[in-house]
PDB file of N, CA and C in Angstrom:
ATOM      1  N   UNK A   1       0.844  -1.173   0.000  1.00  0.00           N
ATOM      2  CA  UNK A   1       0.000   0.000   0.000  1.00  0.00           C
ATOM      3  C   UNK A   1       0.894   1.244   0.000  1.00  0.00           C
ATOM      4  N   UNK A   2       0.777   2.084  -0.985  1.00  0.00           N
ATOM      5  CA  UNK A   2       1.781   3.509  -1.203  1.00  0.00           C
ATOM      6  C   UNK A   2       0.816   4.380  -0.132  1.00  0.00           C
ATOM      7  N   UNK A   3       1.442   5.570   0.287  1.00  0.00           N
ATOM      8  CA  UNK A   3       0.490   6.596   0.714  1.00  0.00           C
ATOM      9  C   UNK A   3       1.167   7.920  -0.078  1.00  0.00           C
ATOM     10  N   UNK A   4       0.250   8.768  -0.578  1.00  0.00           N
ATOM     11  CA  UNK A   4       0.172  10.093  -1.322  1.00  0.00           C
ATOM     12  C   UNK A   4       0.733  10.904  -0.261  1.00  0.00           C
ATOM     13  N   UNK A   5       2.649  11.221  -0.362  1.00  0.00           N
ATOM     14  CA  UNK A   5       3.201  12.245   0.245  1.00  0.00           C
ATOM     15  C   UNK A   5       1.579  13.101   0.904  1.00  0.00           C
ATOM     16  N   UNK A   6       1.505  14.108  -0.279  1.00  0.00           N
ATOM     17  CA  UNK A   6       0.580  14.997  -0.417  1.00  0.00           C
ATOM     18  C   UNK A   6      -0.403  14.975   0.853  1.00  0.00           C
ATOM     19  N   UNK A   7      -1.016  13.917   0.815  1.00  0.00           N
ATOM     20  CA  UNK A   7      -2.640  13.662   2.183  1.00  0.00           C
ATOM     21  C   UNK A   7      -1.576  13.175   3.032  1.00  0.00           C
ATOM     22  N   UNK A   8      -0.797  12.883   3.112  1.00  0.00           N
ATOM     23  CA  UNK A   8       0.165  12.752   4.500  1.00  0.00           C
ATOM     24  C   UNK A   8       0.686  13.512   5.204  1.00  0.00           C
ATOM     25  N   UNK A   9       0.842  14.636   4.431  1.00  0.00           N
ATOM     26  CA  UNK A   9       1.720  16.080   4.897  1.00  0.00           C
ATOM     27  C   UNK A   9       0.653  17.113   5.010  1.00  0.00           C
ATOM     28  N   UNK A  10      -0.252  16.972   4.061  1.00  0.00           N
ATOM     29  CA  UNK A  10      -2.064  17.875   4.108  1.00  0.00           C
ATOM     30  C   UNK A  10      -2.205  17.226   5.860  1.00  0.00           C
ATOM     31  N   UNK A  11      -2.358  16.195   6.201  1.00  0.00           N
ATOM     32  CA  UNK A  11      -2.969  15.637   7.080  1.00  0.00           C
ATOM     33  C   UNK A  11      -2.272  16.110   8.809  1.00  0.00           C
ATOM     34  N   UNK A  12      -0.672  16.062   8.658  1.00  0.00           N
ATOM     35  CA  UNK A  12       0.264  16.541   9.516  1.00  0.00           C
ATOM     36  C   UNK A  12       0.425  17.715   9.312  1.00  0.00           C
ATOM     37  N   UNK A  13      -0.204  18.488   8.905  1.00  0.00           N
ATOM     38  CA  UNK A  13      -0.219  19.939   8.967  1.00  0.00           C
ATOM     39  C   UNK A  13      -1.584  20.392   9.106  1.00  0.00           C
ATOM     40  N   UNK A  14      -2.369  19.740   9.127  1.00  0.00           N
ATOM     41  CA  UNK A  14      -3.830  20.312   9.447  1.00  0.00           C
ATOM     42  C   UNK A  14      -3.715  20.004  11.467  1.00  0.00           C
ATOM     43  N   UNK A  15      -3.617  18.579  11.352  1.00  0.00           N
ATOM     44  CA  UNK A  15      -3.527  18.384  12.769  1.00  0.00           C
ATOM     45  C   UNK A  15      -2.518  19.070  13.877  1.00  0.00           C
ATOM     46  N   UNK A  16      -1.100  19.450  13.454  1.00  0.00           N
ATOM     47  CA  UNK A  16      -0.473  19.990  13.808  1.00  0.00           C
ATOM     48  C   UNK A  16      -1.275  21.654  14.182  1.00  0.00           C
ATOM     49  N   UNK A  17      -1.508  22.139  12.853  1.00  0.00           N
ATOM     50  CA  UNK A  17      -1.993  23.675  13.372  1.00  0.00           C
ATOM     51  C   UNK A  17      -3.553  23.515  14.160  1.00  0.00           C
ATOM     52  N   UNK A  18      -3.871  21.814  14.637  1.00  0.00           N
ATOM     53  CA  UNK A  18      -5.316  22.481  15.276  1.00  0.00           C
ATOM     54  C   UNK A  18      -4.814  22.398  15.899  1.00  0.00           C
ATOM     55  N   UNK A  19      -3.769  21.911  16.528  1.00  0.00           N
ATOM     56  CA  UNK A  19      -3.550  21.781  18.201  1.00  0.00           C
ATOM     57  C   UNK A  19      -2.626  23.153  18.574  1.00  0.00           C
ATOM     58  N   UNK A  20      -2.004  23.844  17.928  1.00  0.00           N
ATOM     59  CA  UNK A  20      -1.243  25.079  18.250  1.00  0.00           C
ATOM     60  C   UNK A  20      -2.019  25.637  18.986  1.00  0.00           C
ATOM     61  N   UNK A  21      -2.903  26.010  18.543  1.00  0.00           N
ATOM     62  CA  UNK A  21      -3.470  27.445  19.328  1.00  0.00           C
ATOM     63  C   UNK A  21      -3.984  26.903  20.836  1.00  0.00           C
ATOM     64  N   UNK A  22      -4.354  25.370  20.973  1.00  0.00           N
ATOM     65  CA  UNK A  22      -4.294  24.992  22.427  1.00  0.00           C
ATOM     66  C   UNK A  22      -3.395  25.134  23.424  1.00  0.00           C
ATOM     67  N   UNK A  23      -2.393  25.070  23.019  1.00  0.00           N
ATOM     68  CA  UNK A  23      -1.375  24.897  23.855  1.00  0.00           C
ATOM     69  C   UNK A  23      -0.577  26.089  24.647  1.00  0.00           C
ATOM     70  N   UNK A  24      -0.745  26.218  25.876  1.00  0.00           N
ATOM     71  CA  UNK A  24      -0.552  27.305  26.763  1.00  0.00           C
ATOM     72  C   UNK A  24       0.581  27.209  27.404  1.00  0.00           C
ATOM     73  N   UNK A  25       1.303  28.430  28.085  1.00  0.00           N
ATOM     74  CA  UNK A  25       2.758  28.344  27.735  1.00  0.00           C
ATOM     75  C   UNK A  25       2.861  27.955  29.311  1.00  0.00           C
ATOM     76  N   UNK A  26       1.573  27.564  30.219  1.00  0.00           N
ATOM     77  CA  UNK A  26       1.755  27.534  31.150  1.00  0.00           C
ATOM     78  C   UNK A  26       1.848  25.520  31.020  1.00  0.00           C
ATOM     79  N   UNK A  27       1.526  24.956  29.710  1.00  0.00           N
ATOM     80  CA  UNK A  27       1.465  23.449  29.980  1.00  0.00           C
ATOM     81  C   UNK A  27       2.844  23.663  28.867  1.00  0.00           C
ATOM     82  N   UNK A  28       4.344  24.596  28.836  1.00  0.00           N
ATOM     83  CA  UNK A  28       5.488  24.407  27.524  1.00  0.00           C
ATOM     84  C   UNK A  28       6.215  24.420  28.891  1.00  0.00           C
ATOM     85  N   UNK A  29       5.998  25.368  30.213  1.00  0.00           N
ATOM     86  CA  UNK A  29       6.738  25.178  31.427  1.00  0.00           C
ATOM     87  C   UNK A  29       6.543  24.278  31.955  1.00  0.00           C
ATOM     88  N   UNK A  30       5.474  23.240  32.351  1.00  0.00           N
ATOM     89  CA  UNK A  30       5.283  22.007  32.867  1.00  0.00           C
ATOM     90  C   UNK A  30       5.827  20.929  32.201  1.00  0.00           C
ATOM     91  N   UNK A  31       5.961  20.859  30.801  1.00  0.00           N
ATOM     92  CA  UNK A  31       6.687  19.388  30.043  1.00  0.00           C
ATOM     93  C   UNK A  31       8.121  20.113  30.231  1.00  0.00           C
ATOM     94  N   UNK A  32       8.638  21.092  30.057  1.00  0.00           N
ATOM     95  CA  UNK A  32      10.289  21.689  30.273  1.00  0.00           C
ATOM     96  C   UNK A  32      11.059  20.852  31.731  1.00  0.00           C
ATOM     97  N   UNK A  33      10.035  21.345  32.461  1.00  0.00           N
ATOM     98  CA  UNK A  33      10.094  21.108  34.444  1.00  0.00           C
ATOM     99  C   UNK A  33       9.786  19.490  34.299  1.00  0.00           C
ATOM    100  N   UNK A  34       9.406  18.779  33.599  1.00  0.00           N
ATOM    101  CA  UNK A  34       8.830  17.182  33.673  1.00  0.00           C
ATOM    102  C   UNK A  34      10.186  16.563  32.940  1.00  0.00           C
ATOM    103  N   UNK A  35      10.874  17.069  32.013  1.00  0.00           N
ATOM    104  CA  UNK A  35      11.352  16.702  31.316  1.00  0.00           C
ATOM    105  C   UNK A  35      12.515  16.818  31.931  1.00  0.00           C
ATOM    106  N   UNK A  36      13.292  18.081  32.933  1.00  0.00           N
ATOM    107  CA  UNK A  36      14.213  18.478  33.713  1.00  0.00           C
ATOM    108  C   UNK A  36      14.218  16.942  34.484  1.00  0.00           C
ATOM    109  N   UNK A  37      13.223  17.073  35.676  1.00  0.00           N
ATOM    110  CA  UNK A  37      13.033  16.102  36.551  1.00  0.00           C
ATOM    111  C   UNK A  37      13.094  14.582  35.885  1.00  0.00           C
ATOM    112  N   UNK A  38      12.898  14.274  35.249  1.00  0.00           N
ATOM    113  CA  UNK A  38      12.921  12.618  34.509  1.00  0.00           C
ATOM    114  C   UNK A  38      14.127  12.479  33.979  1.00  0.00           C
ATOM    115  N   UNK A  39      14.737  13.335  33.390  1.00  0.00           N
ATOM    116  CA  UNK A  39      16.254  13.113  32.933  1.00  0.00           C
ATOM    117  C   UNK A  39      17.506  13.152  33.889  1.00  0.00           C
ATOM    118  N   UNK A  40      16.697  13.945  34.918  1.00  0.00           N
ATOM    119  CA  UNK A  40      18.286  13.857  35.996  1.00  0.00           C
ATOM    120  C   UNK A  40      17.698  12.393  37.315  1.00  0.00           C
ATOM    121  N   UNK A  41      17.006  12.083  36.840  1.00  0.00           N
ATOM    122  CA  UNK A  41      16.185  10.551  38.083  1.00  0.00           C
ATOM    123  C   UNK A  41      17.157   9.553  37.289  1.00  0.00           C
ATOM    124  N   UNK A  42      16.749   9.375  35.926  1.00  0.00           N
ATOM    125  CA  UNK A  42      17.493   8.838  34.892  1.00  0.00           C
ATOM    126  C   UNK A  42      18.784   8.628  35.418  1.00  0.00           C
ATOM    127  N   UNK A  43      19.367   9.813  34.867  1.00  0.00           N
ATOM    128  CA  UNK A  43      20.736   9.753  35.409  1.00  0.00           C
ATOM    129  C   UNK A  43      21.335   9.514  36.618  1.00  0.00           C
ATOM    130  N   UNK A  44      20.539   9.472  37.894  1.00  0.00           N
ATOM    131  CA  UNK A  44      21.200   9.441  38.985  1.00  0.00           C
ATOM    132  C   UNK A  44      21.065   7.789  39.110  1.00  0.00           C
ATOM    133  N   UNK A  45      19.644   7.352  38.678  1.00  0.00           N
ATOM    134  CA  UNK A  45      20.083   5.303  38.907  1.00  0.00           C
ATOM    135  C   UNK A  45      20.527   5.234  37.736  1.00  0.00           C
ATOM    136  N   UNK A  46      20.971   5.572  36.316  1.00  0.00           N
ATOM    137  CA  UNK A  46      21.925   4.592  35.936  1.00  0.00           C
ATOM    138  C   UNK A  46      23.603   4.635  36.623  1.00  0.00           C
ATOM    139  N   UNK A  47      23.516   6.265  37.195  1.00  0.00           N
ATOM    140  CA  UNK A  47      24.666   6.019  38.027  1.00  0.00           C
ATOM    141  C   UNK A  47      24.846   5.209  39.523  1.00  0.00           C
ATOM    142  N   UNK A  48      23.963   5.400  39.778  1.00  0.00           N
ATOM    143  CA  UNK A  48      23.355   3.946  41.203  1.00  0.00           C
ATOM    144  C   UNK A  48      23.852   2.936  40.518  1.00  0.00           C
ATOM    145  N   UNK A  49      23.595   2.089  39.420  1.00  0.00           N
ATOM    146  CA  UNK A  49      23.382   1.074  39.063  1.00  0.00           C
ATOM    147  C   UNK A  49      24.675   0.696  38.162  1.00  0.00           C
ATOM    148  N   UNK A  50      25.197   1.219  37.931  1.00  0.00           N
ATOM    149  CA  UNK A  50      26.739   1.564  37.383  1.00  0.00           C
ATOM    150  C   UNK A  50      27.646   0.992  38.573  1.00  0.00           C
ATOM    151  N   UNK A  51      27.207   1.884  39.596  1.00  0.00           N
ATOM    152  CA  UNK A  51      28.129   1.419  40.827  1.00  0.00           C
ATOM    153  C   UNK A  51      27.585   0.212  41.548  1.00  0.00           C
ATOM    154  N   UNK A  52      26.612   0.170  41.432  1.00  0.00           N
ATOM    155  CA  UNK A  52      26.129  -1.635  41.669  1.00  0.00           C
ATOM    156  C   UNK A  52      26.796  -2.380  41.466  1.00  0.00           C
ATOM    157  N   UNK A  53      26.718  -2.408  40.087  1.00  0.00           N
ATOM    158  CA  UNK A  53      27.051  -3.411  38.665  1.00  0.00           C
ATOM    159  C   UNK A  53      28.809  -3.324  39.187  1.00  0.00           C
ATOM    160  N   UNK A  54      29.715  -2.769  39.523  1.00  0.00           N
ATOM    161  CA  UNK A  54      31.349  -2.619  39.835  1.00  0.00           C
ATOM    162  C   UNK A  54      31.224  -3.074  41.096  1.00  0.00           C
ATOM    163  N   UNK A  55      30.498  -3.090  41.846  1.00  0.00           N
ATOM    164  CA  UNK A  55      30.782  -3.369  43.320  1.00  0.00           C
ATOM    165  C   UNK A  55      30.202  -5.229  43.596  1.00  0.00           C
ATOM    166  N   UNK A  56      29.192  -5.432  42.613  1.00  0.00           N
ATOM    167  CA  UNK A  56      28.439  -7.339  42.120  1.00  0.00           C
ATOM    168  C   UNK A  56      29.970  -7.663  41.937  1.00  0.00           C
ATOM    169  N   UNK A  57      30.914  -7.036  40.970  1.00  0.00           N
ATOM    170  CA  UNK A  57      32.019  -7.844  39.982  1.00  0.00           C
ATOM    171  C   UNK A  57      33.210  -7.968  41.024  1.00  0.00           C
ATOM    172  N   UNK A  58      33.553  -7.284  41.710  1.00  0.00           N
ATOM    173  CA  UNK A  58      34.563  -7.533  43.073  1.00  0.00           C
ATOM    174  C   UNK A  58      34.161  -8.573  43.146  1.00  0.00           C
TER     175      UNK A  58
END
C-alpha cells in the first residue's frame, strides 16, 4: 500500500496547526520542568546502578 506524500503532509499539517493554538505556555513550562526532573532521576540510577554493577564484579 503507497500513501500520497501529499494527504500525509495535508494531514500533519492540518492536525499539527489544530492543536497550536491549544497549547498554553503555562502546559510548555510544565513538560520543560517534567522533562528536567525525569532526565536527571534517569541519570542518577543509571549512576546507582553503574556502581552496583562494579561493586556485584569484586
Amino acid at each position: 500500500m503507497t500513501v500520497n506524500n501529499h494527504t500525509f503532509i495535508g494531514t500533519v499539517g492540518g492536525t499539527f496547526l489544530s492543536i497550536v493554538p491549544n497549547i498554553r505556555s503555562e502546559d510548555i513550562v510544565k513538560t520543560v520542568i517534567l522533562a528536567t526532573v525525569g532526565a536527571i532521576v534517569i541519570f542518577m540510577i543509571s549512576m546507582m546502578l553503574k556502581k552496583l554493577q562494579k561493586k556485584h564484579k569484586k
